[in-house]
Protein backbone atom coordinates (compact mmCIF):
# COMPACT_ATOMS: atom_id res chain seq x y z
CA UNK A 1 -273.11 -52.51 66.86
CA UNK A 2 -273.36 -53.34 63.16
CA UNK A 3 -272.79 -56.68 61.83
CA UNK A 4 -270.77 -58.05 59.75
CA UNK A 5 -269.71 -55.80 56.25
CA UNK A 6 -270.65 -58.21 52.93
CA UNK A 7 -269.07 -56.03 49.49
CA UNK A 8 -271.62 -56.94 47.05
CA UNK A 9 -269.63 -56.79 43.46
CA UNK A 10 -273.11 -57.08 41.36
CA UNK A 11 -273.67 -55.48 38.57
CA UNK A 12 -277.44 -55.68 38.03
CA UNK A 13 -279.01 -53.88 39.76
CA UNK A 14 -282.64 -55.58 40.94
CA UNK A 15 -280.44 -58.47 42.26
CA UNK A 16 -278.25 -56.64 44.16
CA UNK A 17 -281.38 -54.41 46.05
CA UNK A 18 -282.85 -57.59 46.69
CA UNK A 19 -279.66 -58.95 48.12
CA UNK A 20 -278.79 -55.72 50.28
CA UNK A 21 -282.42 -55.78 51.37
CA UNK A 22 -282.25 -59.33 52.79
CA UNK A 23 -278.90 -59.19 54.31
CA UNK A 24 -279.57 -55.27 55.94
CA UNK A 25 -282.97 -57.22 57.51
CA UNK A 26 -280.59 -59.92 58.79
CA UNK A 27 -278.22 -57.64 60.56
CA UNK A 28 -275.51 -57.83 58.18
CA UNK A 29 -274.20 -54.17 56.66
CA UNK A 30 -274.07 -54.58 52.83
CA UNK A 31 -271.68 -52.30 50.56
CA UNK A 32 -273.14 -52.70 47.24
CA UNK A 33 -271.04 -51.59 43.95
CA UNK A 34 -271.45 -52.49 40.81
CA UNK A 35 -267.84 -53.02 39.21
CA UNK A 36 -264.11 -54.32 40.03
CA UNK A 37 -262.81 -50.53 40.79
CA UNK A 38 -265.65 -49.56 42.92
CA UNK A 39 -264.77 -52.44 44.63
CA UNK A 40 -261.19 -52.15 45.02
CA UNK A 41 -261.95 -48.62 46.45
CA UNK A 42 -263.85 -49.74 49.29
CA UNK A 43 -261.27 -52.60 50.10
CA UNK A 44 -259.09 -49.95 50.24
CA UNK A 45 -260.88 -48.30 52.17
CA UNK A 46 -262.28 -50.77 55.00
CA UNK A 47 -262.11 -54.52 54.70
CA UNK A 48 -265.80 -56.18 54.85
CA UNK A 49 -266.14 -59.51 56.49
CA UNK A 50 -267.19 -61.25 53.17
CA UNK A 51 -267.41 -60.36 49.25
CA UNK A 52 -269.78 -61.05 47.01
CA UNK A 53 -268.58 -61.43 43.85
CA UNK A 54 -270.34 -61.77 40.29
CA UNK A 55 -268.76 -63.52 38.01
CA UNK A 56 -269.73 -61.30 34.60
CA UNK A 57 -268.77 -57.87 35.43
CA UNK A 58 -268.01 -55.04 33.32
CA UNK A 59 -264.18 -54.61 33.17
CA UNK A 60 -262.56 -57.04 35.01
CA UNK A 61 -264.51 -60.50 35.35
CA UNK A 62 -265.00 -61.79 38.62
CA UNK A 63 -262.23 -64.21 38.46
CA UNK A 64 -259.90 -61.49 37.67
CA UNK A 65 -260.89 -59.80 40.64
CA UNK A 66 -260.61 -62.78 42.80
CA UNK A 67 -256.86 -63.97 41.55
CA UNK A 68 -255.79 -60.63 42.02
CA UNK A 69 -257.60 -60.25 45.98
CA UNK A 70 -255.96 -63.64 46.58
CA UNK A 71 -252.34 -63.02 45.20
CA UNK A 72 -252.48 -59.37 47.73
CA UNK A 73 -251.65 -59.82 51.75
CA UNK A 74 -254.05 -57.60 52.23
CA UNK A 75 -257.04 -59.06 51.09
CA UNK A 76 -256.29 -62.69 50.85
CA UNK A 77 -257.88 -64.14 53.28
CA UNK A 78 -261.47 -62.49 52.94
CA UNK A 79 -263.72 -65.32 52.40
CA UNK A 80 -265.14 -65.07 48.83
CA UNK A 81 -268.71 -66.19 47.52
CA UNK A 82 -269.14 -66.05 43.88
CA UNK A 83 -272.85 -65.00 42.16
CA UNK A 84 -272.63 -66.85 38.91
CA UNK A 85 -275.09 -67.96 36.16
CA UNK A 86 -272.72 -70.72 34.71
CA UNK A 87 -273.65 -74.00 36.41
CA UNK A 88 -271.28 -75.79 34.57
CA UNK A 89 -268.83 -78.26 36.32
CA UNK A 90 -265.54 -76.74 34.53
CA UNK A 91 -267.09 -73.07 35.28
CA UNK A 92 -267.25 -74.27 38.89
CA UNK A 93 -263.84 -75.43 39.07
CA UNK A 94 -262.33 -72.17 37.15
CA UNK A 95 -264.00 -70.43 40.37
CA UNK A 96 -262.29 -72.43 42.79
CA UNK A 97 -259.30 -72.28 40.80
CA UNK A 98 -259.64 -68.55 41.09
CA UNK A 99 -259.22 -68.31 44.64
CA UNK A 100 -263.44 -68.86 45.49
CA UNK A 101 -263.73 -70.37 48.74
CA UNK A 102 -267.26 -71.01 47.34
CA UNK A 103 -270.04 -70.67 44.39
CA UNK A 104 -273.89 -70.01 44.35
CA UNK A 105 -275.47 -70.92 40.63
CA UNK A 106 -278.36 -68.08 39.99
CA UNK A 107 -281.16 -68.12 40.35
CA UNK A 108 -280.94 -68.72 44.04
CA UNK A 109 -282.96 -68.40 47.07
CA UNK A 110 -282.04 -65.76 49.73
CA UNK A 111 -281.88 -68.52 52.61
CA UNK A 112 -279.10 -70.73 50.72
CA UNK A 113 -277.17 -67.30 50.16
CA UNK A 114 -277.42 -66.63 53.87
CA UNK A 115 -276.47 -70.28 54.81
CA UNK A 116 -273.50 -69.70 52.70
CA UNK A 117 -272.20 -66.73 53.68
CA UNK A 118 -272.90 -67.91 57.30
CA UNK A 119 -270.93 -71.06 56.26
CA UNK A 120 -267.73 -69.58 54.89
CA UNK A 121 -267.80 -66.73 57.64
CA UNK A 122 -267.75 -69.68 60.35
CA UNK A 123 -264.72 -70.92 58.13
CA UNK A 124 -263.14 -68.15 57.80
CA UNK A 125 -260.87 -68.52 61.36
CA UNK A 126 -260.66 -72.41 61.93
CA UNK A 127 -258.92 -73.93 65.20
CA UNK A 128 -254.70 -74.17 63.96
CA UNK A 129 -252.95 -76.97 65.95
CA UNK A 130 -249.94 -75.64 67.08
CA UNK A 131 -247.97 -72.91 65.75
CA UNK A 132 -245.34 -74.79 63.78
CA UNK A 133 -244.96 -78.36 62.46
CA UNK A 134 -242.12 -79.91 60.34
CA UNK A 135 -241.81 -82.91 58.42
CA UNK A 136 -238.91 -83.70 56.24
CA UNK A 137 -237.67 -80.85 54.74
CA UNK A 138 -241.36 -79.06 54.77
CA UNK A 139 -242.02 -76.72 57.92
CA UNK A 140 -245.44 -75.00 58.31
CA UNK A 141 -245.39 -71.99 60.44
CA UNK A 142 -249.39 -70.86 61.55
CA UNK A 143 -248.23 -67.52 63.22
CA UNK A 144 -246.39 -66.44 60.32
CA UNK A 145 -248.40 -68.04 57.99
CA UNK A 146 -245.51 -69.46 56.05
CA UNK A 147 -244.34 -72.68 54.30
CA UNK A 148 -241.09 -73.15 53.41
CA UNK A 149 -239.80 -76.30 51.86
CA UNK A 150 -235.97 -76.90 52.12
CA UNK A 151 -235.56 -73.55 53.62
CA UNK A 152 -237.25 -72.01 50.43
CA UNK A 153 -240.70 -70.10 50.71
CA UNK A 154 -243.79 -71.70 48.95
CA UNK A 155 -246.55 -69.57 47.32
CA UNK A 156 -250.23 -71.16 48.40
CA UNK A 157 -253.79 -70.06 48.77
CA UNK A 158 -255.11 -69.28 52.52
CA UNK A 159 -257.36 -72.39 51.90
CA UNK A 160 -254.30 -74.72 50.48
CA UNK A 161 -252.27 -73.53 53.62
CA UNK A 162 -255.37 -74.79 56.25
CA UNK A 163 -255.52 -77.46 54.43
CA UNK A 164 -251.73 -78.60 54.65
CA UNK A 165 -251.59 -77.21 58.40
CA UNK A 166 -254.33 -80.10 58.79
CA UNK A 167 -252.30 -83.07 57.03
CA UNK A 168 -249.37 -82.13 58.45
CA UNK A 169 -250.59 -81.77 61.89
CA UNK A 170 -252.82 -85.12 61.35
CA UNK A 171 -249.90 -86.97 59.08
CA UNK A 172 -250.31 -90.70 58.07
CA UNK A 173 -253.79 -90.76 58.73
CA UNK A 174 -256.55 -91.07 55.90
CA UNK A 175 -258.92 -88.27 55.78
CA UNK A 176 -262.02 -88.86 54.00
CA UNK A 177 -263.04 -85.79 52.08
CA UNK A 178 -266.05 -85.15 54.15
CA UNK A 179 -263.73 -85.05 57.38
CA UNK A 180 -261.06 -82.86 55.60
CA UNK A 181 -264.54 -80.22 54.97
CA UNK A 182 -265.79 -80.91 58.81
CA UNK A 183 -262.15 -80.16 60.26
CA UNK A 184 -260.95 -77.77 57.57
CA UNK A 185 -263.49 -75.99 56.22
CA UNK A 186 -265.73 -76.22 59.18
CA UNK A 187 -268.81 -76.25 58.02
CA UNK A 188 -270.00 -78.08 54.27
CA UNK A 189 -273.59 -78.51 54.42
CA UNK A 190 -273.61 -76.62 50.90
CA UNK A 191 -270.10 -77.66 49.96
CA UNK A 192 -269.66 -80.43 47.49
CA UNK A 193 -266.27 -83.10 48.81
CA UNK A 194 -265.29 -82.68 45.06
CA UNK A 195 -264.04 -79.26 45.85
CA UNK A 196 -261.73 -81.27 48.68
CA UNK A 197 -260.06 -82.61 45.28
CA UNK A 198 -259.54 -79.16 43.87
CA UNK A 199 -257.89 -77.74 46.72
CA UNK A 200 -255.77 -81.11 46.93
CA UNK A 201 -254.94 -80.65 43.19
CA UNK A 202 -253.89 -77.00 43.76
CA UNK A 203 -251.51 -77.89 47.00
CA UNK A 204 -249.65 -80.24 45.06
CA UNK A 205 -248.97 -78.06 43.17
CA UNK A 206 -247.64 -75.50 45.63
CA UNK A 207 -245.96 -77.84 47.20
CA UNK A 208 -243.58 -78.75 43.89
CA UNK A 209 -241.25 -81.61 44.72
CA UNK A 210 -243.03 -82.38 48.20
CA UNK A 211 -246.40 -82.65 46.51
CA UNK A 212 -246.06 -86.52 46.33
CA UNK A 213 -246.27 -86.12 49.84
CA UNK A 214 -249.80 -85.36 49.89
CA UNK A 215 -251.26 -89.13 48.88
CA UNK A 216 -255.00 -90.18 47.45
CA UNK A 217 -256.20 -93.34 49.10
CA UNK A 218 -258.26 -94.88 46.50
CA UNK A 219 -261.84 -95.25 47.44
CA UNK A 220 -260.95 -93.42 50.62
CA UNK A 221 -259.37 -90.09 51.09
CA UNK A 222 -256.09 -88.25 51.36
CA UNK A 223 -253.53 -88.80 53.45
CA UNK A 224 -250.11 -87.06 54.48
CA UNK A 225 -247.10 -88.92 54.58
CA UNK A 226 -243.17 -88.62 55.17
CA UNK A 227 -242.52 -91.39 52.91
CA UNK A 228 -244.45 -91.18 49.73
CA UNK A 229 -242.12 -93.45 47.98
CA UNK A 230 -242.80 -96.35 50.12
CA UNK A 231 -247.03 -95.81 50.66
CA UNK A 232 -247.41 -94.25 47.10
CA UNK A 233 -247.96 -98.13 46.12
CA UNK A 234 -251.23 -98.20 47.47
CA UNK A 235 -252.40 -94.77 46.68
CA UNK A 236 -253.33 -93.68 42.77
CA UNK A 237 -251.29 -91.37 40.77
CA UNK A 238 -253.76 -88.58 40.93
């Protein structure tokens, strides 16, 4: 039985050898291409368990590639690991933004990129509580893996969605961010807790007018409340 399928999206050539090497010797099955259509052909074709994704491609960059995976049904939940050579915090953030579920800064050793991939595989099914939970207006449905708020659906990342199926199953409870990457993302040993804030950031912003309801605890965490007008006093404006 093979293991899982990685879709390398590298475009030089030594690095990707030595990465299908490595992960072929670790009983993963690497599909190695070198650019965003190659790529979209073999999603097409069979979904792997994990992408690898360069950030400088020819054609589309790998952020294009990952916004448009993320935005399709079909592919939006593959965990993605992004190869880049920009180390840079903003660069970082722009891959989160982009729909990364994580980053690896070249050069890098072939035991942190199996310890990732490992990581975000582990993450890539988390325990749901429950199949549906509503508060207020703002019901969360895991089977159908819908929000709506007032009735009305709500656009959101896979990662923005486990993360509001956790507050809302947890609510009024402050979550420090290194709980929220235990019970959320499962596993963070290479995970910074600022990418907690990210993903916070980007479900207020799904959430529109029920964003409030997600609070920050100063000095603390993030909580989810009912009534962010009364408990928004002791929580910043972030």
């Amino acid at each position: 039985m093979s293991g899982p399928r990685v879709l390398v999206v590298e475009d030089e050539e030594g690095i990707s050898e030595l990465i299908a090497v490595n992960l072929r010797h670790y009983g993963y099955e690497p599909i190695c291409v070198d650019n965003g259509e190659a790529a979209q052909r073999e999603l097409d074709n069979i979904l792997p368990d994990v992408i690898l994704l360069d950030w400088m491609l020819p054609g589309q960059s790998g952020l294009v590639l990952a916004r448009k995976w993320r935005s399709q049904a079909r592919t939006r939940t593959i965990p993605i690991l992004m190869l880049t050579a920009r180390g840079d915090e903003p660069d970082k953030v722009a891959g989160l933004d982009a729909g990364a579920d994580d980053y690896l800064t070249k050069p890098f050793s072939i035991q942190e990129l199996l310890a990732r991939i490992r990581a975000v595989l582990r993450r890539r099914a988390p325990e749901q509580a429950g199949d549906a939970v509503q508060i207020g207006n703002l019901h969360l449905d895991t089977s159908a893996h819908r929000v709506l708020l007032a009735g009305q659906p709500l656009k959101m990342g896979p990662t923005e969605f486990k993360l509001l199926n956790f507050l809302m199953q947890h609510p009024e409870r402050v979550h420090t961010r290194a709980s929220l990457l235990d019970k959320v993302w499962g596993d963070h040993v290479f995970i910074e807790e600022r990418t907690v804030d990210v993903h916070i950031k980007r479900l207020r912003e799904a959430l529109n007018m029920a964003g409030a309801m997600v609070e920050t605890v100063r000095g603390v965490g993030y909580r989810f409340t009912a009534n962010p007008t009364v408990a928004a006093k002791a929580s910043s404006p972030q």
